[in-house]
C-alpha atoms as a PDB file:
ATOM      1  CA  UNK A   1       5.590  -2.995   1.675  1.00  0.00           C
ATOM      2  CA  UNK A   2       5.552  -2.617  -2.002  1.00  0.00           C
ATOM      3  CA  UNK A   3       8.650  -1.257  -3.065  1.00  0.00           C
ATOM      4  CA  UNK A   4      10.362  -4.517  -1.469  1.00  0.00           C
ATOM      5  CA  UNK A   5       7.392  -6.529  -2.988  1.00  0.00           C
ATOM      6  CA  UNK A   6       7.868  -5.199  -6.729  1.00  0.00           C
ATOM      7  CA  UNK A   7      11.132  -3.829  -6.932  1.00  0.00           C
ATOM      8  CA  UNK A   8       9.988  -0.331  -7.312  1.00  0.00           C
ATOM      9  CA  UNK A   9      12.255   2.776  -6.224  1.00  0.00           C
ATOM     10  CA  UNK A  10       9.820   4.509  -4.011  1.00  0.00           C
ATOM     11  CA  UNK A  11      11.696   8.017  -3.964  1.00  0.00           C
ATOM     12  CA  UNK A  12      12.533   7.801  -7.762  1.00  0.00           C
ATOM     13  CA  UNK A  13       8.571   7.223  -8.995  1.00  0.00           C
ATOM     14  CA  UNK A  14       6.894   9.703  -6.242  1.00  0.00           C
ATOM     15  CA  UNK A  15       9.747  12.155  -7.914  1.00  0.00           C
ATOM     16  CA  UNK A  16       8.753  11.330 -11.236  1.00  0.00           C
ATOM     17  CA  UNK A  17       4.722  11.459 -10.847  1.00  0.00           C
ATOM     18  CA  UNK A  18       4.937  14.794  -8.257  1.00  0.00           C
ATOM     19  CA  UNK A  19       8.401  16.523  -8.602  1.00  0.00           C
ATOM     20  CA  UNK A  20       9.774  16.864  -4.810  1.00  0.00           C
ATOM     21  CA  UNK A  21       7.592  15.930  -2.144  1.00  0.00           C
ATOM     22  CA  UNK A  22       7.784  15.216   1.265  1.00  0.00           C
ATOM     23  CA  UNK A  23       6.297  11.795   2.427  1.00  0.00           C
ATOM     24  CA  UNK A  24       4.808  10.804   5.278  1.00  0.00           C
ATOM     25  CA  UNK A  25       3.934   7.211   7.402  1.00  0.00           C
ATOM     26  CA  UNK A  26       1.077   7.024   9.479  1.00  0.00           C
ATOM     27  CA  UNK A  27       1.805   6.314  13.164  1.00  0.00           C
ATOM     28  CA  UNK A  28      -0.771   3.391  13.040  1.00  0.00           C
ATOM     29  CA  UNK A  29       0.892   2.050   9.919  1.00  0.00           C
ATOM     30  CA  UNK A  30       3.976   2.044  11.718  1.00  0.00           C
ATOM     31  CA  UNK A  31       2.616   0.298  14.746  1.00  0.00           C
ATOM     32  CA  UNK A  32       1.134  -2.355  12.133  1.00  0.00           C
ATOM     33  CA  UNK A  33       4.205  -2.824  10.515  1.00  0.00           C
ATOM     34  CA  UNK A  34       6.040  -3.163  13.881  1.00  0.00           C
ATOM     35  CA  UNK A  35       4.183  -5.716  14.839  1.00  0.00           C
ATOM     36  CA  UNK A  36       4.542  -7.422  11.688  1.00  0.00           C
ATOM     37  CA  UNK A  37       8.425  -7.066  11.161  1.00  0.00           C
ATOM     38  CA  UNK A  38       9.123  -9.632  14.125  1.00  0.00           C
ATOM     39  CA  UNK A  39       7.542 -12.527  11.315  1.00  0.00           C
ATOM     40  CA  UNK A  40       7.610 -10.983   8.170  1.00  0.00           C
ATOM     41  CA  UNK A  41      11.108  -9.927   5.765  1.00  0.00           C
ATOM     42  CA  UNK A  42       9.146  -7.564   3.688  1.00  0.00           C
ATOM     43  CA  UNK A  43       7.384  -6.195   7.053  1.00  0.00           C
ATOM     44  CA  UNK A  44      10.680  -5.366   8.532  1.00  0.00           C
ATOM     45  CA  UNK A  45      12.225  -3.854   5.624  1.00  0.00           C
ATOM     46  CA  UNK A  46       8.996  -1.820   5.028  1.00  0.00           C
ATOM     47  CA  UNK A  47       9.607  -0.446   8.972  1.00  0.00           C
ATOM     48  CA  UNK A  48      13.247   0.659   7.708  1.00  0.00           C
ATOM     49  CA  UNK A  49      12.322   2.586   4.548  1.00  0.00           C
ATOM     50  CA  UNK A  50       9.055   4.514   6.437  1.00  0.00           C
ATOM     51  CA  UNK A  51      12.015   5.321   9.578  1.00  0.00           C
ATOM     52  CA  UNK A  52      13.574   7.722   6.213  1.00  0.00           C
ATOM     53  CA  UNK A  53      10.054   9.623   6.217  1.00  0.00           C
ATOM     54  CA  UNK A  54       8.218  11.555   9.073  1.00  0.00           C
ATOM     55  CA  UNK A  55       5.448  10.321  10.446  1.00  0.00           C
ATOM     56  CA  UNK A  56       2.343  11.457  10.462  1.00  0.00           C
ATOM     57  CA  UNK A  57       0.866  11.056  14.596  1.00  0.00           C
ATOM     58  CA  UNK A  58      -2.198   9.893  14.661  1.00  0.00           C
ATOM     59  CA  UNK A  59      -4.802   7.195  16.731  1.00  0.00           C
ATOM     60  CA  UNK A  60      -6.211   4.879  14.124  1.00  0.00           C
ATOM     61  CA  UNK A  61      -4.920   2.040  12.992  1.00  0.00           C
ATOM     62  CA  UNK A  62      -4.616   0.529   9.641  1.00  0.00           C
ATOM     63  CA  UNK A  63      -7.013   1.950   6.784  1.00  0.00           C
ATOM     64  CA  UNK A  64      -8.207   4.313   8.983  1.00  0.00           C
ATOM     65  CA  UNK A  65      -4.874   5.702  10.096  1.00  0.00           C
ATOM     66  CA  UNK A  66      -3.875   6.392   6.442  1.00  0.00           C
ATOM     67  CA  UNK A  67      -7.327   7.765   5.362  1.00  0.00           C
ATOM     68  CA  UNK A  68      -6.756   9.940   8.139  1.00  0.00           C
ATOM     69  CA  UNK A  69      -3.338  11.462   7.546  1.00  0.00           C
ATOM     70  CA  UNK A  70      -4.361  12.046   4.034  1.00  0.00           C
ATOM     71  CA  UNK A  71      -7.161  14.415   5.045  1.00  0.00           C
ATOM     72  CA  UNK A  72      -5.329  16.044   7.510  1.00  0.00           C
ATOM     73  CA  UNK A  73      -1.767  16.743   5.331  1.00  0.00           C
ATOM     74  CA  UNK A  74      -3.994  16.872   2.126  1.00  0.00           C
ATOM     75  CA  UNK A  75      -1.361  14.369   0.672  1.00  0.00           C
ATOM     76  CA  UNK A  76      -2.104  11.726  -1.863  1.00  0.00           C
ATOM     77  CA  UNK A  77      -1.997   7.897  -0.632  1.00  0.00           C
ATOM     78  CA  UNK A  78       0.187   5.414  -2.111  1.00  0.00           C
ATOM     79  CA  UNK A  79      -1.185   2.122  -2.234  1.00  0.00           C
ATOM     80  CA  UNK A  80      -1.973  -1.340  -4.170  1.00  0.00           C
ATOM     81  CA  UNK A  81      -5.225  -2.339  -1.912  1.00  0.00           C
ATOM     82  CA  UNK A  82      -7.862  -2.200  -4.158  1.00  0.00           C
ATOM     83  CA  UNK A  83     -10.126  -1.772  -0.533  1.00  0.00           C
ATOM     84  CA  UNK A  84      -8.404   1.416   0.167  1.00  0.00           C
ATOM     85  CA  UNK A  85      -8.054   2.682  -3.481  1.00  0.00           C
ATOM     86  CA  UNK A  86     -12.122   2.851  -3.586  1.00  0.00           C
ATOM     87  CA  UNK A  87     -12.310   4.318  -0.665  1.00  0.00           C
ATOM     88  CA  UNK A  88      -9.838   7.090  -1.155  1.00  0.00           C
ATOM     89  CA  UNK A  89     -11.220   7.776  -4.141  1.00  0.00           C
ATOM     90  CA  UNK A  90     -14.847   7.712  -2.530  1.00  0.00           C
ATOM     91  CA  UNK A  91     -13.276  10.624  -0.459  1.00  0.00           C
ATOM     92  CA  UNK A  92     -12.017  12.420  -3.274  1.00  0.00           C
ATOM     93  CA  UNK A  93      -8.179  11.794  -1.735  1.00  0.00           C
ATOM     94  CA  UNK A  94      -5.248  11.637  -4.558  1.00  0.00           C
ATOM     95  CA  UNK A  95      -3.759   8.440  -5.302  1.00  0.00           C
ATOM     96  CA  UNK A  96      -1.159   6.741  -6.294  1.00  0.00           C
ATOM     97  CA  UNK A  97      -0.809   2.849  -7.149  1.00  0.00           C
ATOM     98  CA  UNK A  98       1.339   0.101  -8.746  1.00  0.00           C
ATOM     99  CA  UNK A  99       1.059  -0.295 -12.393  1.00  0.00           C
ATOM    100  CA  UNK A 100       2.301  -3.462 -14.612  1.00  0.00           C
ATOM    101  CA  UNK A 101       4.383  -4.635 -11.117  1.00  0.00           C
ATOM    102  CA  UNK A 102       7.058  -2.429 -12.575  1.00  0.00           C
ATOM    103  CA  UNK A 103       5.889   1.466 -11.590  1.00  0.00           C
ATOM    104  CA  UNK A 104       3.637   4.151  -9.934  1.00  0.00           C
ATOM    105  CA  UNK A 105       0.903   5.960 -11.480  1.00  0.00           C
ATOM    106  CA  UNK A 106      -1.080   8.528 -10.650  1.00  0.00           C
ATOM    107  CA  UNK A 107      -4.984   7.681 -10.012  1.00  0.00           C
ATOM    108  CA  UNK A 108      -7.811   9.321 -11.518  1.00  0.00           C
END
């Protein structure tokens, strides 16, 4: 949900940070965001822009789900929960977060 949260042009920064890529959405993060988009604006635009990307099949849900893809694609994780950003790190998974509300940054 962050690119409709900040503004931020999803395809443009991933481009910028890690030249072409191909991204990814977590079944379970789908499922999540499905259930969301029935209340939530943001929710159901996030649902449109992850329909653009593949997903990624898998049976967790939430954290768990995108802690999972990661390992198995070996893809960095885009996120702004600070929850998931330690973990992911703890895991020694690439990652990539919001910076200044206004872009992406790699995570060290």
């Amino acid at each position: 949900m962050l690119p409709f949260q900040f503004r931020v042009n999803l395809d443009a920064e991933l481009a910028r940070l890690l030249g072409e890529c191909e991204v990814y959405v977590p079944s379970g993060v789908v499922r999540e965001l499905e259930r969301l988009a029935a209340e939530d604006r943001t929710a159901k635009g996030a649902l449109s822009l992850a329909a653009k990307y593949r997903m990624h099949e898998t049976p967790e849900r939430g954290d768990a789900a995108v802690v999972a893809a990661a390992e198995a694609l070996r893809a960095h994780v885009v996120t702004s929960d600070r929850g998931l950003l330690a973990v992911l790190r703890a895991r020694g998974i690439p990652c990539v977060t919001l910076r200044s509300k206004t872009h992406l940054v790699l995570v060290e």
